[in-house]
C-alpha atoms as a PDB file:
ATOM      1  CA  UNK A   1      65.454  80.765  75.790  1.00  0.00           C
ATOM      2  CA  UNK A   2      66.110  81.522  72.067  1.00  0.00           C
ATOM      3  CA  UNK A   3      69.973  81.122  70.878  1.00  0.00           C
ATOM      4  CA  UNK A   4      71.898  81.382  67.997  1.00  0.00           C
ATOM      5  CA  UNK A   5      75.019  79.548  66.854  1.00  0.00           C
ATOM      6  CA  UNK A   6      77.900  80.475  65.126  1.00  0.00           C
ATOM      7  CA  UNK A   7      79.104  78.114  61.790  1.00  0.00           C
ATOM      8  CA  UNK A   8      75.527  76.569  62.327  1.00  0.00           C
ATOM      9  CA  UNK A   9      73.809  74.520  59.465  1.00  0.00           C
ATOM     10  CA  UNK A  10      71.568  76.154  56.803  1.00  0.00           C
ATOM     11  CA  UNK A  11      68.530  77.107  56.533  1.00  0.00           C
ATOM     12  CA  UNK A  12      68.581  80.397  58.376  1.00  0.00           C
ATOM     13  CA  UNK A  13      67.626  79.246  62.262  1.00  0.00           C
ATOM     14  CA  UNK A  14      67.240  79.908  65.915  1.00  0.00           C
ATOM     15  CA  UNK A  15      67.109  76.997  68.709  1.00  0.00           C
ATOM     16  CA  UNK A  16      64.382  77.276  71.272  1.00  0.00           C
ATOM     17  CA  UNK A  17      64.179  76.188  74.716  1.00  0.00           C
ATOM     18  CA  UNK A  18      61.266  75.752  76.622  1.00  0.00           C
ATOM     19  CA  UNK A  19      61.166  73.586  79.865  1.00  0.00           C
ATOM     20  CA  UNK A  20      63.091  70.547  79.096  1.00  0.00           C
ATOM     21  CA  UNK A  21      61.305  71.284  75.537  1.00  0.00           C
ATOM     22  CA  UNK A  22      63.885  71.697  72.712  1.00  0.00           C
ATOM     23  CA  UNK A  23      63.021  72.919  68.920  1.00  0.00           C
ATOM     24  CA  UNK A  24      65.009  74.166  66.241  1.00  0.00           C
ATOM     25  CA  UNK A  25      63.136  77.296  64.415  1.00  0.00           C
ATOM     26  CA  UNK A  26      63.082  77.975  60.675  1.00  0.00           C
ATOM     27  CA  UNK A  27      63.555  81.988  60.729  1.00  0.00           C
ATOM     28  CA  UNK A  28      61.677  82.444  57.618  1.00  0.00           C
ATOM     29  CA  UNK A  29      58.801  81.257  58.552  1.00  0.00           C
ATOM     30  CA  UNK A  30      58.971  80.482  62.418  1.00  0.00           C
ATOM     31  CA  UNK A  31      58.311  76.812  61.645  1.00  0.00           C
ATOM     32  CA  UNK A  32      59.693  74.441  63.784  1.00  0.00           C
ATOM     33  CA  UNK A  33      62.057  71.521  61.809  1.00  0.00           C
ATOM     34  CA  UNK A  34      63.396  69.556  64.600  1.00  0.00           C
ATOM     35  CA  UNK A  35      62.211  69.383  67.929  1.00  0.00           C
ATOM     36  CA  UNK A  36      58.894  70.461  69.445  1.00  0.00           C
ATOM     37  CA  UNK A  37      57.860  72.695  72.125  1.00  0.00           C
ATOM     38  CA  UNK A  38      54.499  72.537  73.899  1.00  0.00           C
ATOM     39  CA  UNK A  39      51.680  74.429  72.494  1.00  0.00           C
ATOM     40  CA  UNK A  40      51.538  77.519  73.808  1.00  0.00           C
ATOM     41  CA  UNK A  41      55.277  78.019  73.185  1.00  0.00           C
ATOM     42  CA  UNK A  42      55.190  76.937  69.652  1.00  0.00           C
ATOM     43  CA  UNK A  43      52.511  79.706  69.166  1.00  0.00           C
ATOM     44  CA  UNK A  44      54.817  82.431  70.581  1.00  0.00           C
ATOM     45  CA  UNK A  45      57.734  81.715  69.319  1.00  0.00           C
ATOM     46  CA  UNK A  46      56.621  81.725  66.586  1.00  0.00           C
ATOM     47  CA  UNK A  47      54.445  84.807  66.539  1.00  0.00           C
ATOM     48  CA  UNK A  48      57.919  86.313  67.831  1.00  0.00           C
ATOM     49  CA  UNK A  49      59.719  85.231  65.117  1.00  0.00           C
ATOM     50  CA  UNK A  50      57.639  86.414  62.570  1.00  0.00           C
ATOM     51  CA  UNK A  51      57.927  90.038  64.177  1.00  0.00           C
ATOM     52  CA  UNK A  52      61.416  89.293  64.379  1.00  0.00           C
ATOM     53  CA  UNK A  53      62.465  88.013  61.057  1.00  0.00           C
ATOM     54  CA  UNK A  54      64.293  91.563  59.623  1.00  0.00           C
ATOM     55  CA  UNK A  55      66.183  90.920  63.108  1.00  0.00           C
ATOM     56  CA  UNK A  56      66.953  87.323  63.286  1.00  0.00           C
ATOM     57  CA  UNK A  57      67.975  87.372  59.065  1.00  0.00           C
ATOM     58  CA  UNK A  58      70.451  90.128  60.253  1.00  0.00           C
ATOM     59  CA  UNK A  59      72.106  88.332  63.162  1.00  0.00           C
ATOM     60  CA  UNK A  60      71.904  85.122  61.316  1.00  0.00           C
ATOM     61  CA  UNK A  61      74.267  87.046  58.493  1.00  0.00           C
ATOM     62  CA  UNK A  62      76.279  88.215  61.183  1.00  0.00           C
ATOM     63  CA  UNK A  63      76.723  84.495  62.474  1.00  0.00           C
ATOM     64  CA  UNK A  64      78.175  83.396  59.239  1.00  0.00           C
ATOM     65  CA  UNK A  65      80.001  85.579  59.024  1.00  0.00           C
ATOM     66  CA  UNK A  66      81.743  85.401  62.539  1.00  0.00           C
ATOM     67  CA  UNK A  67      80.322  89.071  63.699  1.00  0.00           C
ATOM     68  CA  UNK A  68      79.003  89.848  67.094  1.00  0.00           C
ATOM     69  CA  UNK A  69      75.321  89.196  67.213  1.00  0.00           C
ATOM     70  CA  UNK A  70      73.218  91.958  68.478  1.00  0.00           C
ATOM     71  CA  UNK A  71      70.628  91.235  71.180  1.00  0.00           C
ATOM     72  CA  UNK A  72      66.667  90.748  69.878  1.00  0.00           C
ATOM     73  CA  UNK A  73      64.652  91.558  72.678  1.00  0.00           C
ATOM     74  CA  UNK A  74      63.084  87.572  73.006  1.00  0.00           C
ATOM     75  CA  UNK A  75      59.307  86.550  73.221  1.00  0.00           C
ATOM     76  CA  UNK A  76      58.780  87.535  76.747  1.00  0.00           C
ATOM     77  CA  UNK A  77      59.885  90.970  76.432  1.00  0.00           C
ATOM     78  CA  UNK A  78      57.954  93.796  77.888  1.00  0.00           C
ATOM     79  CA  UNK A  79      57.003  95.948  74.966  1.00  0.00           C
END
């Protein structure tokens, strides 16, 4: 599960859940900075996220600035 928060901390960042696995995800780079997922999660998420980063920079603005998110089809999507 990827999520967003509003009035969350800088830098720009998703949190990731995986299993009982928790991370928080640097959007610029998909780099994980607290946390840790298991391998083969890391690996997509952050391949996802590095697809995604136009998207997730976007919604991330929109956070801040207390607008409705818009959904980002997630790392499991069907494409």
């Amino acid at each position: 599960m990827i999520q967003m928060y509003y009035n969350d901390h800088e830098p720009p960042h998703f949190h990731a859940r995986y299993g009982r696995a928790r991370a928080i995800v640097r959007i610029a780079d998909g780099e994980i900075i607290a946390g840790e997922l298991p391998p083969t999660a890391k690996r997509l998420v952050r391949q996802w996220a590095l697809a995604r980063t136009g998207e997730l920079q976007d919604n991330w603005k929109r956070a801040r600035a207390h607008q409705p998110l818009e959904k980002v089809a997630g790392p499991d999507a069907d494409e």
